[in-house]
Protein backbone atom coordinates (compact mmCIF):
# COMPACT_ATOMS: atom_id res chain seq x y z
CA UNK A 1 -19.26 -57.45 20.91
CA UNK A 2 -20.18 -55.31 24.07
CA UNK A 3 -21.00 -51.83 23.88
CA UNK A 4 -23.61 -48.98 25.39
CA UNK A 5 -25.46 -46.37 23.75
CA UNK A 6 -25.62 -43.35 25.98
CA UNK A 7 -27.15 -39.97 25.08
CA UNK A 8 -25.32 -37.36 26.72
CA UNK A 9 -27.46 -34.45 28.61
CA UNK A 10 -26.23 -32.06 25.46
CA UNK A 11 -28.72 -33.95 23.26
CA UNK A 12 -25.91 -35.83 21.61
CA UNK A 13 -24.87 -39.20 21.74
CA UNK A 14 -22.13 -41.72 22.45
CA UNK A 15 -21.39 -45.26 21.20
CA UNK A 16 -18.15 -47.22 23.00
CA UNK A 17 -18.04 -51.05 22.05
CA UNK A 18 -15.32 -53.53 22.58
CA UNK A 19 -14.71 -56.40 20.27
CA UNK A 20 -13.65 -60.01 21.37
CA UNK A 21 -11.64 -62.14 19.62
CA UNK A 22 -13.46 -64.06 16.90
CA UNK A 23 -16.54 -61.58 16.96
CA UNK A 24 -19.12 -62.41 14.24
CA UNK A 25 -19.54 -57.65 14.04
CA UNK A 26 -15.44 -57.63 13.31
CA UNK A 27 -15.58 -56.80 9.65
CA UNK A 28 -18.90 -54.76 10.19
CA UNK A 29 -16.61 -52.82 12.49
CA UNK A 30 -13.95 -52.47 10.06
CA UNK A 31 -16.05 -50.79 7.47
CA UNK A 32 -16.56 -47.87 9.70
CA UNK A 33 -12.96 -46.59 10.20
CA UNK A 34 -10.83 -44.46 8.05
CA UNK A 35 -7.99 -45.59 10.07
CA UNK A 36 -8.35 -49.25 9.08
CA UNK A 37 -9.51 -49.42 5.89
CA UNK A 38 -7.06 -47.21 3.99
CA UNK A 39 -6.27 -50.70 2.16
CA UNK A 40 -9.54 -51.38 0.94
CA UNK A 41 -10.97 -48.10 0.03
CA UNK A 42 -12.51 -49.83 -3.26
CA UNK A 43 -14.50 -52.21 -0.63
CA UNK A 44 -15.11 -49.63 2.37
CA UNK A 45 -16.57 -46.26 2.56
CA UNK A 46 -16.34 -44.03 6.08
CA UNK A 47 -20.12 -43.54 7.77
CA UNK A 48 -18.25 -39.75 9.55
CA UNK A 49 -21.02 -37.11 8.50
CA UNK A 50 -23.35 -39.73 7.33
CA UNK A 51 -26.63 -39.47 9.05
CA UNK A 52 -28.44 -42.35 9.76
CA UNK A 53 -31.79 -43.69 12.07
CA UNK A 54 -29.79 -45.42 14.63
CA UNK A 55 -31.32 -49.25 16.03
CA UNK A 56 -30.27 -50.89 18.90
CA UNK A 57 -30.51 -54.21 20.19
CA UNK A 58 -29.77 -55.81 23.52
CA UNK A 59 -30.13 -59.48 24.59
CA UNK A 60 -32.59 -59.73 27.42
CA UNK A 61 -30.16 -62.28 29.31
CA UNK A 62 -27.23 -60.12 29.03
CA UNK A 63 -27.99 -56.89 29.92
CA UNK A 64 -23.99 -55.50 28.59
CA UNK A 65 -24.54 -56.57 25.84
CA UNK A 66 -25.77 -53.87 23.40
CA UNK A 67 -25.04 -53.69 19.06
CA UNK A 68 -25.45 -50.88 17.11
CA UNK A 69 -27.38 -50.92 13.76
CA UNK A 70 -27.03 -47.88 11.46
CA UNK A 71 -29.47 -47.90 9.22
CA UNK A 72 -30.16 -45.22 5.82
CA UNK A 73 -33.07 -42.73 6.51
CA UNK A 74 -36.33 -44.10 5.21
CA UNK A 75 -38.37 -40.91 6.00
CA UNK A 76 -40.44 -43.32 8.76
CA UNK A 77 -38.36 -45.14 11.24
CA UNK A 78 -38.20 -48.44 12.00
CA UNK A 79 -41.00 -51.05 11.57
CA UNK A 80 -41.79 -52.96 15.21
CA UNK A 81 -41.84 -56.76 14.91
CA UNK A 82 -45.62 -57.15 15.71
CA UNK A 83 -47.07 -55.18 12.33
CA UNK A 84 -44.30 -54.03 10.29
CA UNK A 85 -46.15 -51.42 8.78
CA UNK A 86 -46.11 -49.14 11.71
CA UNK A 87 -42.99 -47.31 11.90
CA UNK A 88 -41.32 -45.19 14.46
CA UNK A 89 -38.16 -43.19 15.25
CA UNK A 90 -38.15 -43.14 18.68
CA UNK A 91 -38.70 -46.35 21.83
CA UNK A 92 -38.92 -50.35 21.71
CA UNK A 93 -39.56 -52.04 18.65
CA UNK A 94 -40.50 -56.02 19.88
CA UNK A 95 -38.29 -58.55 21.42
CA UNK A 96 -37.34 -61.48 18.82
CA UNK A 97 -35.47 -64.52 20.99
CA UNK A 98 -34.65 -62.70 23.84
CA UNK A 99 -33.84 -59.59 22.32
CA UNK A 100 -34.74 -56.17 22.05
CA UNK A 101 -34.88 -54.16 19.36
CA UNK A 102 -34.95 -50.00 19.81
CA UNK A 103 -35.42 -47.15 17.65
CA UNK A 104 -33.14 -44.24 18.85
CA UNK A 105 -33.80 -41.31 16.60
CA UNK A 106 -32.18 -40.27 13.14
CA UNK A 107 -28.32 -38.51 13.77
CA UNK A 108 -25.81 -37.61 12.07
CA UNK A 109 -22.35 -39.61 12.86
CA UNK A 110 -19.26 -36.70 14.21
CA UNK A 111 -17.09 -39.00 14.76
CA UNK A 112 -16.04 -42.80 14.57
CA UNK A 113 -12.52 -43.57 16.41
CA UNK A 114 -10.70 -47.10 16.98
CA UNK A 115 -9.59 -46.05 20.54
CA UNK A 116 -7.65 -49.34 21.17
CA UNK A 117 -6.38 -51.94 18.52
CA UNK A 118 -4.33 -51.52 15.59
CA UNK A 119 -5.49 -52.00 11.45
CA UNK A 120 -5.41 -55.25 11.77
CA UNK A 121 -7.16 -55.88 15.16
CA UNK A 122 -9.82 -53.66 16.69
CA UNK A 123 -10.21 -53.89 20.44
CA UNK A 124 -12.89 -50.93 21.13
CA UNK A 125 -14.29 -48.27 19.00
CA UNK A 126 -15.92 -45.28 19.90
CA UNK A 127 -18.91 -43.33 17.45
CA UNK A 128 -20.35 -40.39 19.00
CA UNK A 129 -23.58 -38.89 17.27
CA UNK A 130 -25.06 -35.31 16.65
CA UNK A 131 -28.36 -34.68 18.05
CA UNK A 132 -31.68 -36.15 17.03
CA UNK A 133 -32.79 -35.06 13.89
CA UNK A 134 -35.93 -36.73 14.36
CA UNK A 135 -36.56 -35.35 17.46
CA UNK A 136 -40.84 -34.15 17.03
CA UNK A 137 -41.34 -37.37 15.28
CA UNK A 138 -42.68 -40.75 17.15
C-alpha cells in the first residue's frame, strides 16, 4: 500500500492510499467501507464518525510509502518505542527496522470513500479526518 497523510491548512485532515495487487492491508482496507462490506456486516463495522488517535508509519527507504493505523482513544497517546510508558499524541514515536512510527493527534473520521475499485477489488481509498481533538495535548 502507498498513501500520504496530509493535514489541510483548515486544521483537518486527508488520507488517499492506493492498494496493489496482493497487498498484505487489503482486508484491513475492506473493513473500513460501507460500500464493500454490505455482505459481511456480521464481520465488519464502518470507522465514519468514529474518532480515533491516528499513527502513522513510513519506511525510511521508501519515502511514498506511508500506512495508516487507527487506533481507539486511550486518554494518553501513543507509547514511543524507547520507554513505552511515555505517551504522546502529537510527533515521532522511534524508528523500528527502518521505519517510523508518528503520533498525529486524536480525530474524528468524516468520511471514508473507495474512490477507484469495485466490492471486490479496492484500488485507492480516500479517509479525510475532522480536526485534532487532541490539539493542547503533547
Amino acid at each position: 500500500m502507498k498513501g500520504n497523510f496530509i493535514e489541510r491548512k483548515d486544521g483537518k485532515a486527508v488520507y488517499t492510499a492506493k492498494f496493489e495487487a496482493g497487498d498484505y492491508d487489503y482486508l484491513e482496507a475492506m473493513a473500513m467501507f460501507d460500500e464493500i462490506h454490505e455482505s459481511n456486516k456480521h464481520q465488519y463495522k464502518s470507522i465514519k464518525g468514529k474518532t480515533f488517535i491516528i499513527k502513522t508509519t513510513e519506511d525510511e527507504r521508501y519515502k511514498d510509502t506511508d500506512k495508516i493505523h487507527l487506533i481507539e482513544d486511550n486518554g494518553e497517546g501513543i507509547e514511543g518505542n524507547s520507554n513505552p510508558n511515555i505517551k504522546c499524541y502529537h510527533g515521532w514515536r522511534g524508528t523500528w527496522n527502518t521505519t517510523a512510527i508518528h503520533a498525529c493527534g486524536l480525530r474524528t473520521v468524516e468520511s471514508a470513500k473507495l474512490i477507484e475499485g469495485d466490492r471486490n477489488h479496492i484500488s485507492k481509498i480516500r479517509i479525510v479526518f475532522g480536526k485534532d481533538l487532541a490539539k493542547d495535548k503533547e
